[in-house]
Protein backbone atom coordinates (compact mmCIF):
# COMPACT_ATOMS: atom_id res chain seq x y z
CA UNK A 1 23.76 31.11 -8.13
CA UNK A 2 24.56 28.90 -5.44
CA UNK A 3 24.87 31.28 -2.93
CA UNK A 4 21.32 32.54 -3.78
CA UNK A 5 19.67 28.99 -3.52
CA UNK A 6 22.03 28.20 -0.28
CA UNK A 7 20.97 31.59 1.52
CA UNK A 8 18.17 31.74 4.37
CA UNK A 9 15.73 33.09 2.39
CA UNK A 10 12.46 34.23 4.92
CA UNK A 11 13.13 35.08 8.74
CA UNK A 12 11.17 32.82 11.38
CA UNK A 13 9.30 35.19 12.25
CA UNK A 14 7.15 35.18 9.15
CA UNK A 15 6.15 32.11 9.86
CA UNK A 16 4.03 32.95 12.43
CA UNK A 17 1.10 35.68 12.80
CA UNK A 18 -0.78 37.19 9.60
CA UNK A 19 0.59 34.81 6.88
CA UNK A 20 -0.06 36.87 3.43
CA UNK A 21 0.02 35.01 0.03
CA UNK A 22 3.40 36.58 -1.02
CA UNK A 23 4.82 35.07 1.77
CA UNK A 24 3.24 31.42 0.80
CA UNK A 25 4.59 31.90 -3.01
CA UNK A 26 7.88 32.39 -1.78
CA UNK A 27 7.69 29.18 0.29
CA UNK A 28 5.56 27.53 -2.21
CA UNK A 29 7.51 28.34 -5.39
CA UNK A 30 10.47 26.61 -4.67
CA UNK A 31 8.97 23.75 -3.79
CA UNK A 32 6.49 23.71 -6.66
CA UNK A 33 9.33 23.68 -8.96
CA UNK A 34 11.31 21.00 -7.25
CA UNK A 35 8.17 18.55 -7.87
CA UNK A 36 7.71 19.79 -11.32
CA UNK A 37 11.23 19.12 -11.78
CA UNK A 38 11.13 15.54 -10.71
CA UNK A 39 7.66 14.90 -12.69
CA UNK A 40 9.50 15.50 -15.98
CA UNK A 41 11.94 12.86 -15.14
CA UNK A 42 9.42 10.35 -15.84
CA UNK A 43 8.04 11.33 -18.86
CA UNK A 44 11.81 12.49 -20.37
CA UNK A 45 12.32 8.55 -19.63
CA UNK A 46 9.56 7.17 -20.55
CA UNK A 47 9.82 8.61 -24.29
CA UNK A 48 13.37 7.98 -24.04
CA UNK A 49 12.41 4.07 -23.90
CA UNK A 50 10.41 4.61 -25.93
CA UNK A 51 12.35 5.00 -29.02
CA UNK A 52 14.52 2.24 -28.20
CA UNK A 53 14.03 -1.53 -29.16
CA UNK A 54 11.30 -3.39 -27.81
CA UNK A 55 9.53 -0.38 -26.85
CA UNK A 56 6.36 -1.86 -25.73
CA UNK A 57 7.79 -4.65 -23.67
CA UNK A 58 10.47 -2.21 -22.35
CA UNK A 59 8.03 0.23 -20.92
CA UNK A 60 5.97 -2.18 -19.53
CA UNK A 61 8.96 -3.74 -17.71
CA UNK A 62 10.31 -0.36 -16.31
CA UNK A 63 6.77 0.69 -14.84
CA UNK A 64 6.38 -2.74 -12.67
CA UNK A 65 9.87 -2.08 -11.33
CA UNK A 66 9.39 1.92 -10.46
CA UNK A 67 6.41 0.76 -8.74
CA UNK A 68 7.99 -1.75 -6.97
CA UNK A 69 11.14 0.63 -6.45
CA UNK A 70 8.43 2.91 -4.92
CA UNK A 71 7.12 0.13 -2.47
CA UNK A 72 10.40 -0.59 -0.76
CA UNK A 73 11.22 2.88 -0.29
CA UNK A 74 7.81 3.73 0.83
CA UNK A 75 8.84 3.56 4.85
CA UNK A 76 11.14 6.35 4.23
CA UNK A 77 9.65 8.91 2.56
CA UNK A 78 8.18 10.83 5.39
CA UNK A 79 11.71 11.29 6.60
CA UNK A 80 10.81 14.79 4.42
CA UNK A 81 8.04 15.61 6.84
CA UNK A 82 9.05 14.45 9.96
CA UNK A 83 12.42 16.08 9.52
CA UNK A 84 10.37 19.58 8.71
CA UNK A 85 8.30 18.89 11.65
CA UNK A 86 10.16 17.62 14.06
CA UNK A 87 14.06 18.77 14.22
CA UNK A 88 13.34 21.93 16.17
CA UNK A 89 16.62 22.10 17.69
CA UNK A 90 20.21 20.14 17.55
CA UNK A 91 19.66 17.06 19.85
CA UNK A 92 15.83 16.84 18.19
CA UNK A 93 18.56 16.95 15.00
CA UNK A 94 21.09 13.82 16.01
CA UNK A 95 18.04 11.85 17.64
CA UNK A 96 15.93 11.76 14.15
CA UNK A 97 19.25 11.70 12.67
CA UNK A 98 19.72 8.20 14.00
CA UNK A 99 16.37 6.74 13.44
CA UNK A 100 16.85 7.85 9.73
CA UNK A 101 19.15 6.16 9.01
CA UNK A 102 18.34 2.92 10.93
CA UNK A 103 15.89 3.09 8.32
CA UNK A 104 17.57 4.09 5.63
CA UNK A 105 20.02 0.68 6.17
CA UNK A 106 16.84 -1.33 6.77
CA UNK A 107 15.16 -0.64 3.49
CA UNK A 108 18.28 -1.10 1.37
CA UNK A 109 18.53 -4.63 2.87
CA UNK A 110 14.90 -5.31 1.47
CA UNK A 111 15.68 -3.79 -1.51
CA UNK A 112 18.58 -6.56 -1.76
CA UNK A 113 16.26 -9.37 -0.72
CA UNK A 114 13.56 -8.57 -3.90
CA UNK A 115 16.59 -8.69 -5.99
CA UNK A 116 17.23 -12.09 -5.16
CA UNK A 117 16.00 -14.42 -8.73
CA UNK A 118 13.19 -16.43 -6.60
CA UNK A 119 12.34 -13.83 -4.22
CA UNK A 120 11.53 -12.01 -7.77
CA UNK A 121 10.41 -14.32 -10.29
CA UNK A 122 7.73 -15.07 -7.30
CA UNK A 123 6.43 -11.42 -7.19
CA UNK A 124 6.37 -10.44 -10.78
CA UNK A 125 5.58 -13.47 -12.39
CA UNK A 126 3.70 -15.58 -9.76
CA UNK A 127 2.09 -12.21 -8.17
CA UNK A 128 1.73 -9.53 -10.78
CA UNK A 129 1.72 -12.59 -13.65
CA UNK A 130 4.17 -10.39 -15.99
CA UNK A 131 5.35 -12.64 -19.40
CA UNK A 132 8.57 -14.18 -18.92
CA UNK A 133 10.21 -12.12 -21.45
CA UNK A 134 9.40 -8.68 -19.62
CA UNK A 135 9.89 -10.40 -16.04
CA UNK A 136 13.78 -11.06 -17.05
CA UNK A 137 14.14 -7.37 -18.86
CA UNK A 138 12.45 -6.32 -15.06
CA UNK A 139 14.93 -8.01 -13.13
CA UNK A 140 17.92 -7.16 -15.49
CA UNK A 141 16.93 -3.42 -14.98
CA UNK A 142 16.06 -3.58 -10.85
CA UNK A 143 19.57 -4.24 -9.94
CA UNK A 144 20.33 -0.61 -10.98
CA UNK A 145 17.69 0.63 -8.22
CA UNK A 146 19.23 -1.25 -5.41
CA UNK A 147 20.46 2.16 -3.99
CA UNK A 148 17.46 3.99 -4.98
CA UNK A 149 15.37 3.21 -1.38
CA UNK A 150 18.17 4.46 0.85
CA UNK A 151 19.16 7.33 -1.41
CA UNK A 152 15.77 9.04 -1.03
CA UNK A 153 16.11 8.35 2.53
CA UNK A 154 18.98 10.32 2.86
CA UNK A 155 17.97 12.90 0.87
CA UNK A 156 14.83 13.58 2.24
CA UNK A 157 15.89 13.62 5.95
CA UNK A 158 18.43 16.82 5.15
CA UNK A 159 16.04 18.67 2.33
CA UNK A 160 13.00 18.54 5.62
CA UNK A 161 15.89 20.12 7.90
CA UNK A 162 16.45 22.58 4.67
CA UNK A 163 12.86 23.37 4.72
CA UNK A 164 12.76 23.91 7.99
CA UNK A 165 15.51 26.87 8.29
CA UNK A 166 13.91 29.06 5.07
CA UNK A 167 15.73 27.33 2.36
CA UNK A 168 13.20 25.64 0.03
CA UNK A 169 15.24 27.06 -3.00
CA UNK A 170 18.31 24.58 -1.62
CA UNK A 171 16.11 22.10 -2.63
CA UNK A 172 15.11 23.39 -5.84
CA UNK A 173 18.60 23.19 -6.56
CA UNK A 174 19.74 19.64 -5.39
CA UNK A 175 16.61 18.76 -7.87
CA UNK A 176 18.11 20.72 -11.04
CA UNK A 177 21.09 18.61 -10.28
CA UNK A 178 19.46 14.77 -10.03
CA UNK A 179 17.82 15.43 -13.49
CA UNK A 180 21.34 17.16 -15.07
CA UNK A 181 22.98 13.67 -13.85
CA UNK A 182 19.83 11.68 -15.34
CA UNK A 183 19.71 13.65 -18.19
CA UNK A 184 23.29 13.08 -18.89
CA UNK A 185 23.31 9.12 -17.99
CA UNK A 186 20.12 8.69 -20.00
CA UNK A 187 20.61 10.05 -23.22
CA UNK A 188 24.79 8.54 -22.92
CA UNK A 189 23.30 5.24 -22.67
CA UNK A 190 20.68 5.88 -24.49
CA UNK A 191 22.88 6.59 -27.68
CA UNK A 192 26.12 5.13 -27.39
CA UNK A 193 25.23 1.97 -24.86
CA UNK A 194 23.60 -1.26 -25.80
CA UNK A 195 21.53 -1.54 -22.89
CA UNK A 196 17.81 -2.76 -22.58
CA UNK A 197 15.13 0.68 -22.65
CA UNK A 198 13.97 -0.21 -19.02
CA UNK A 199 17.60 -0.80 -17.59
CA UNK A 200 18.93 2.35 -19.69
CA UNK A 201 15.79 4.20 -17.30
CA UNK A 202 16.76 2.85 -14.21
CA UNK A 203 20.21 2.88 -14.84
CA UNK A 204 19.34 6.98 -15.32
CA UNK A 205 17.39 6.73 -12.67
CA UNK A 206 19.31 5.84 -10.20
CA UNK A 207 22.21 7.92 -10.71
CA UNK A 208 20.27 10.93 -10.57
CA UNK A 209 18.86 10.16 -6.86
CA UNK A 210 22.05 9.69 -5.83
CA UNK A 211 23.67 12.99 -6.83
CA UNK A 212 20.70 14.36 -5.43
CA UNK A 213 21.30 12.83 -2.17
CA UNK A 214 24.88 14.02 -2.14
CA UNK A 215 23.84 17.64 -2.73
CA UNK A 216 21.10 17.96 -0.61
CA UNK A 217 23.73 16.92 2.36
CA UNK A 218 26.32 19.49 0.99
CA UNK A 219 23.66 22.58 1.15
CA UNK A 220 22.25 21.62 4.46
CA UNK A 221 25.92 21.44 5.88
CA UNK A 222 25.22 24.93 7.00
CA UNK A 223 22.01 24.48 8.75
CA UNK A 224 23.33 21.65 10.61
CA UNK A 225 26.54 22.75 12.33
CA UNK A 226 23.68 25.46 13.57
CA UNK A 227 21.81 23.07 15.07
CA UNK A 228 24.88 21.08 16.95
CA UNK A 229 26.11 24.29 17.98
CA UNK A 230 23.10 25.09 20.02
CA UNK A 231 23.14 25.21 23.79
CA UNK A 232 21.60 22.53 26.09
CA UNK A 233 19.19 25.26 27.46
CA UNK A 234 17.91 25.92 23.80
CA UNK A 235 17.71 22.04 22.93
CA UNK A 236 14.40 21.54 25.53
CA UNK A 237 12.34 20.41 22.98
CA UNK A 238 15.21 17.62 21.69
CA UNK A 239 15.48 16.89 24.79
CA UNK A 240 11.79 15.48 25.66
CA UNK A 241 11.64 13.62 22.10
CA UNK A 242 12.39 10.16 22.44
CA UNK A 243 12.88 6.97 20.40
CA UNK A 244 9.88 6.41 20.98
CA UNK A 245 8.02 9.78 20.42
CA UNK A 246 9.76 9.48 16.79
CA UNK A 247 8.48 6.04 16.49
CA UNK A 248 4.91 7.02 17.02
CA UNK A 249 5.01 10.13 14.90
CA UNK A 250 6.88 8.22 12.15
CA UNK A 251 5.12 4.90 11.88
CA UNK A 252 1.58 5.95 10.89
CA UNK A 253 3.55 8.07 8.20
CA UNK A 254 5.52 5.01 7.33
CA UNK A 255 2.17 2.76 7.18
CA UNK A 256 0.45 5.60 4.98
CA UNK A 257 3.56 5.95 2.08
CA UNK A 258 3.59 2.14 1.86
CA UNK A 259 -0.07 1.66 1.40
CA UNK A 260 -0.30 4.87 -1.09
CA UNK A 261 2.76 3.16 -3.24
CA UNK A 262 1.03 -0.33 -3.06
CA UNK A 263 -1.41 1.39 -4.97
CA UNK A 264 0.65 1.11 -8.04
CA UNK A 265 1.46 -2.41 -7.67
CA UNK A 266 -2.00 -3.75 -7.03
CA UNK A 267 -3.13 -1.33 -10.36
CA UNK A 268 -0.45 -3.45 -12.53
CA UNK A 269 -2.18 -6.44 -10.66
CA UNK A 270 -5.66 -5.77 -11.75
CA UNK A 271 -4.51 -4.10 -15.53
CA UNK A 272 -2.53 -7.62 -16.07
CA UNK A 273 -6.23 -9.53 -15.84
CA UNK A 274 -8.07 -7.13 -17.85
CA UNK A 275 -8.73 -6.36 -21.14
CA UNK A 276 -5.78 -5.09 -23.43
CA UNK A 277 -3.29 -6.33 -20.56
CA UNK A 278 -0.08 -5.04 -22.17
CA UNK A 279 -1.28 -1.87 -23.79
CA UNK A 280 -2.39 -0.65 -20.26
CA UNK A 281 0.69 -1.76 -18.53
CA UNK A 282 2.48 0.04 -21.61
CA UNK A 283 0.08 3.65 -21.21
CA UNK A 284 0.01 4.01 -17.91
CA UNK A 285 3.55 5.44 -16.48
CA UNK A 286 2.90 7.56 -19.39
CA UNK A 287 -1.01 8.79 -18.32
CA UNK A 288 0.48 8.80 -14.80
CA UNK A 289 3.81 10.97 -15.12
CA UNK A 290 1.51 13.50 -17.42
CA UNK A 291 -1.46 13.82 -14.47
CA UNK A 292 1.57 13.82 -11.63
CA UNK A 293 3.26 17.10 -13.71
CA UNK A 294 -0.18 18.91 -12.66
CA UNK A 295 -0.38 17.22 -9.49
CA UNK A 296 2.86 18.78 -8.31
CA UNK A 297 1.52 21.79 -6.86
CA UNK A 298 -0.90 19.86 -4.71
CA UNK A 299 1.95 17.93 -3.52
CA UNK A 300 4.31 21.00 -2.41
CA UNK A 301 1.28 21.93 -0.26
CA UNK A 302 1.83 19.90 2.24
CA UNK A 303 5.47 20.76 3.00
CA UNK A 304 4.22 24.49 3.17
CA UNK A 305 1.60 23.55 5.32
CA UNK A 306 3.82 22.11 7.94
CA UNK A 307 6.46 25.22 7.66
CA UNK A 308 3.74 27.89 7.48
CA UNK A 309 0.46 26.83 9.89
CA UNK A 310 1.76 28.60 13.26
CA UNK A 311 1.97 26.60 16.37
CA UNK A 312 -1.56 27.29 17.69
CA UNK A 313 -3.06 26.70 13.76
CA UNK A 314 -3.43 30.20 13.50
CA UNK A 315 -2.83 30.58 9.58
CA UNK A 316 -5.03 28.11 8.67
CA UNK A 317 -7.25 29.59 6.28
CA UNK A 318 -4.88 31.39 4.78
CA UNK A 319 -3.39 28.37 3.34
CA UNK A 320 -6.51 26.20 2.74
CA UNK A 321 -7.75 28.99 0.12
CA UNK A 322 -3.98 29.21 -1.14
CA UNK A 323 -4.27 25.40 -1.60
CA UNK A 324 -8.06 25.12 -2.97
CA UNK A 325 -6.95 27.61 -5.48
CA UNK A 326 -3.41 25.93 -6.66
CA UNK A 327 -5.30 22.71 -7.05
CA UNK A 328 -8.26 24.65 -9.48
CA UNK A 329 -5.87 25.91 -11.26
CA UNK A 330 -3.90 22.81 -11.91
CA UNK A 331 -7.21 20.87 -12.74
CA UNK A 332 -7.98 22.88 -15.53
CA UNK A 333 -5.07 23.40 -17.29
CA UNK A 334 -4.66 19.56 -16.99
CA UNK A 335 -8.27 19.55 -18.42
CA UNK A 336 -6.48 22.18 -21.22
CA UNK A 337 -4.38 19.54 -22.23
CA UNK A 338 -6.17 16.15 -22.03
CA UNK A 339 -9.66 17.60 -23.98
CA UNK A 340 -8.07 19.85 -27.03
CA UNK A 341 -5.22 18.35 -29.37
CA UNK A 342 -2.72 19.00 -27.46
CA UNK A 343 -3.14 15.96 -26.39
CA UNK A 344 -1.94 13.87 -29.42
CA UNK A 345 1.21 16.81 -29.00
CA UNK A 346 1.83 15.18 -25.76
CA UNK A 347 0.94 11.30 -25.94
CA UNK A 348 2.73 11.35 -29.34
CA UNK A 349 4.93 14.12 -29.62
CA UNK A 350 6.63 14.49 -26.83
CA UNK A 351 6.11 10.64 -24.94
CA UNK A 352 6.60 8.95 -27.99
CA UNK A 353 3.92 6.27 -27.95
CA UNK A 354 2.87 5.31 -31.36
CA UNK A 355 -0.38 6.26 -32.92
CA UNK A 356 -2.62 3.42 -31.56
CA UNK A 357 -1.01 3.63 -27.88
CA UNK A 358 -2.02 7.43 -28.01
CA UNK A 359 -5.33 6.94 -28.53
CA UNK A 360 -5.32 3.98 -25.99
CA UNK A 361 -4.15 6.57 -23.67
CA UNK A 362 -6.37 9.26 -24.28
CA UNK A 363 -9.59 8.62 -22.01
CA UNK A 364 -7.46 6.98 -19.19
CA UNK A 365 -6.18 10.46 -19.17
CA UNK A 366 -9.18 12.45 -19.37
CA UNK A 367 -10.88 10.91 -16.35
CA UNK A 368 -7.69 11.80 -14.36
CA UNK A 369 -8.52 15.85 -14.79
CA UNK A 370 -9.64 16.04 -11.43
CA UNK A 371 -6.59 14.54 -9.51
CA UNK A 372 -4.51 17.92 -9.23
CA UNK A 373 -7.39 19.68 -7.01
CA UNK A 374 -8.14 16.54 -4.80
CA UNK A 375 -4.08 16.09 -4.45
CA UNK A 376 -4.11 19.72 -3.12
CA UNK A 377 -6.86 19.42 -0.65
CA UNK A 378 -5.40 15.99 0.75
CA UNK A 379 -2.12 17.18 1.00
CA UNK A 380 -3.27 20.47 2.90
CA UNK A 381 -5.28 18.23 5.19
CA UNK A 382 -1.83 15.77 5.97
CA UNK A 383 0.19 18.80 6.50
CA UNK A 384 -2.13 20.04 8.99
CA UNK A 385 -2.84 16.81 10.76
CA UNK A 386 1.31 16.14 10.59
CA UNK A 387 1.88 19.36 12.41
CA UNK A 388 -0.55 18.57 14.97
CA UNK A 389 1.63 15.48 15.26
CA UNK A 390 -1.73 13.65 15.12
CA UNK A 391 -1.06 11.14 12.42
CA UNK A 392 -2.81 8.04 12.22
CA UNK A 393 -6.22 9.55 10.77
CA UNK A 394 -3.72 9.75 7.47
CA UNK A 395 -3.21 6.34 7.79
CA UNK A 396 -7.44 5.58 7.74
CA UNK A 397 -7.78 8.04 4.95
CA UNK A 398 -5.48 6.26 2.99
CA UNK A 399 -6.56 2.64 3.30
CA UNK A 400 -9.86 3.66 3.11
CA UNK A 401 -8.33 5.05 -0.54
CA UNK A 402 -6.92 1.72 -1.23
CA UNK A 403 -10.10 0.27 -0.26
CA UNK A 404 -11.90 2.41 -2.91
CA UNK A 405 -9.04 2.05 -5.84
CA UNK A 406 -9.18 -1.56 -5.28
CA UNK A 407 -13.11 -2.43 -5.17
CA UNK A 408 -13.77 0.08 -8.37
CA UNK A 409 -10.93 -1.79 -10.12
CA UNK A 410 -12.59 -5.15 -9.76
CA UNK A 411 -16.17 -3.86 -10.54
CA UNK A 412 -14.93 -2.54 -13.74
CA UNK A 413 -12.62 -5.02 -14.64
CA UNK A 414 -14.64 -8.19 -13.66
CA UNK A 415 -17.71 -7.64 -13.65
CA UNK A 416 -18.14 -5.02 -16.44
CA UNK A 417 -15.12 -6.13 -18.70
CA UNK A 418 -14.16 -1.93 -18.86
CA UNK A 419 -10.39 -1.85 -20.24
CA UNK A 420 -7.78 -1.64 -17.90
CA UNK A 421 -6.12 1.46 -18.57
CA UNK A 422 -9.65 3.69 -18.19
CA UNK A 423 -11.11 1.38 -15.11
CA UNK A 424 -7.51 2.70 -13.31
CA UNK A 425 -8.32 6.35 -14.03
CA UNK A 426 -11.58 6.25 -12.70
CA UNK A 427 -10.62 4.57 -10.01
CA UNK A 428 -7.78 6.70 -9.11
CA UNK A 429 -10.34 9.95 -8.85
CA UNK A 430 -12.97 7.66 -6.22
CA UNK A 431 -10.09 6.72 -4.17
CA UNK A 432 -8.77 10.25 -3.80
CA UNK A 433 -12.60 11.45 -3.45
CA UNK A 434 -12.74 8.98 -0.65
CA UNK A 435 -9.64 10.15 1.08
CA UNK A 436 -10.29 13.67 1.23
CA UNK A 437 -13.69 12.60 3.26
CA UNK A 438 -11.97 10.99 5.52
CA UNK A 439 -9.13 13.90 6.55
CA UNK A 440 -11.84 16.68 6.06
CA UNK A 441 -13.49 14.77 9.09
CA UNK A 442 -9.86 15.08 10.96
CA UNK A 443 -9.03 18.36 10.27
CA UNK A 444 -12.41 19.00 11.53
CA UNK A 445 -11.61 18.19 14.99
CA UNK A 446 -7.89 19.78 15.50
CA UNK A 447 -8.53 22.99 17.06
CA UNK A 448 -7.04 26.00 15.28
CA UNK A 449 -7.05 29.88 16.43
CA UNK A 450 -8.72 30.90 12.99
CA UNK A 451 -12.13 29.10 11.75
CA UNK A 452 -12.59 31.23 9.16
């Protein structure tokens, strides 16, 4: 089995020229799978938490420290796309190599300094104004994250070089084994442990990134010696990319994760002044793991993108209608799930949130129906706009999102008194809504060989 997921799957040459929809499935598939993967880890923890002690403060403590988890790691996290995009050859390799991890030390070191007790108590209590009793489960649990920022780092640097040389299905793999190892630590500490709910998730967590990260660096052994073993003469395009150049490229990708994490963080802010403050902090990473298990495909879009466009644009169209489409479909059956009662299945049945959290839940998660089809159409747009290595309208489009989340979260929450948990689904749709303006203008104005 390994040797099937290790193996280069699609020659380079398909990349290029009449790009048919078989060939996107096969790139798309794996991919699509390796998101899907990761979006049941947060549900499979969330209901795991929740039939622990404490389950109410417990999930609220565990969803301020993801999110915050999610913040510091946020510089890193295009490491996947610029290591897809960029590491052509082997000195293109050992150059991003070394600006990887640069960053990779850099954001473990601020993942060290939020763990320090004032540096902390002054963010979630003074800043997000969490109860003292679920700011101390919060910081108990954080300290099993503190490798979480540079792990994903790491990871995401070799699975974008994987990508890269036809071997999405590596990844798939590396993926089946971070949720074995947080299967395994979950449900061991779950059982037999005596741990807090939100440490026993982090805890989980954590381990599973990091056997991730070890994996993905075992499979893309291959591909690299490859890359160092080709000649100077081959290595042009290494050759011309400099600290710099990466810088550029990198930063406005850097700037964009971090401002699409913050998101989180300033939704906890407003949901901890509205109405029904814990029962929204409590719903959400439930509502928001069930709309990210549909919004998967969008995601994987823009990975494909970047593999599959062509240098001069030329298969454009091709994979704007293969993305329009994946994102339809993923609307509705989210829409399937959210309006019929399989709904209560979900909320109750499988996330464990008791009977009046479900129904709390329910119309925050109706209003998000939408979000699969406007994540596939952004993410189409980025992975065009990445590979035209033209990437600080991505950076607009997403504070002009923020912008958006931020101003309909205070109108509806101020103003008009709307509970937290629905004012942060609505908002969540005219933010994306917002985005997708913005990069539709962009896209607009990089040439490509087919307008169709």
């Amino acid at each position: 089995m390994v040797s099937w997921m290790l193996r280069t799957e699609y020659p380079m040459s398909e990349k290029t020229g009449t790009l048919t929809t078989r060939t996107i499935l096969r790139y798309w598939l794996p991919l699509e799978a390796t998101w899907l993967m990761m979006a049941a880890e947060g549900p499979f923890l969330a209901a795991l938490i929740a039939r622990l002690a404490d389950a109410k403060l417990n999930l609220a403590a565990y969803g301020v420290i993801v999110s915050l988890a999610w913040i510091v790691e946020s510089p890193i996290m295009m490491l996947l796309s610029a290591s897809n995009a960029l590491v052509h050859d082997g000195e293109a390799f050992r150059k991003l190599k070394r600006f990887a991890m640069a960053m990779n030390a850099a954001v473990t070191g601020l993942m060290i300094l939020l763990l320090a007790p004032p540096v902390f108590k002054l963010i979630v209590q003074g800043i997000i104004g969490l109860p003292p009793d679920v700011a101390g489960i919060s910081a108990r649990a954080m300290t099993f994250l503190v490798l979480w920022p540079g792990s994903i780092g790491f990871r995401r640097f070799y699975q974008g070089i994987l990508i890269r040389q036809g071997k999405p299905r590596a990844v798939t793999m590396g993926t089946i084994i971070r949720l074995s190892t947080m299967t395994a630590v979950g449900l061991v500490l779950g059982i037999f442990g005596r741990m807090e709910g939100a440490s026993v998730g982090a805890a989980a967590l954590g381990a599973g990134v990091l056997s991730e990260a070890a994996a993905s660096w075992l499979m893309a052994r291959g591909s690299v010696r490859k890359l160092k073993a080709m000649p100077p003469e081959a290595c042009a395009f290494g050759r011309s990319l400099t600290q710099r150049h990466i810088s550029n490229f990198c930063f406005p990708l850097s700037l964009t994760s971090f401002l699409s994490l913050a998101i989180n963080p300033l939704t906890t802010f407003f949901l901890g002044r509205g109405r029904f403050p814990l029962e929204s902090l409590a719903v959400m990473p439930v509502v928001s793991s069930l709309a990210f298990i549909f919004r998967t495909g969008g995601i994987a879009c823009q990975e494909v993108t970047i593999a599959l466009l062509g240098e001069k644009g030329e298969n454009r169209a091709a994979l704007r209608r293969f993305s329009g489409r994946a994102g339809m479909l993923a609307s509705a059956a989210l829409a399937l799930v959210v309006f019929t009662p399989l709904a209560g299945f979900w909320l109750k049945g499988l996330s464990g949130l008791a009977g009046d959290l479900a129904r709390f839940a329910l119309w925050p998660a109706r209003v998000m129906a939408a979000l699969p089809l406007l994540e596939a159409l952004m993410c189409f747009q980025r992975g065009v706009i990445v590979r035209a290595r033209e990437t600080w309208p991505i950076v607009t489009s997403t504070a002009v999102q923020i912008f958006v989340v931020c101003l309909t979260l205070w109108v509806m929450i101020t103003p008009m008194k709307i509970i937290g948990a629905l004012a942060a689904g609505i908002s969540s749709v005219f933010g994306y809504i917002a985005g997708v303006a913005i990069l539709a203008f962009a896209v607009s104005r990089i040439p490509a060989r087919d307008r169709s």
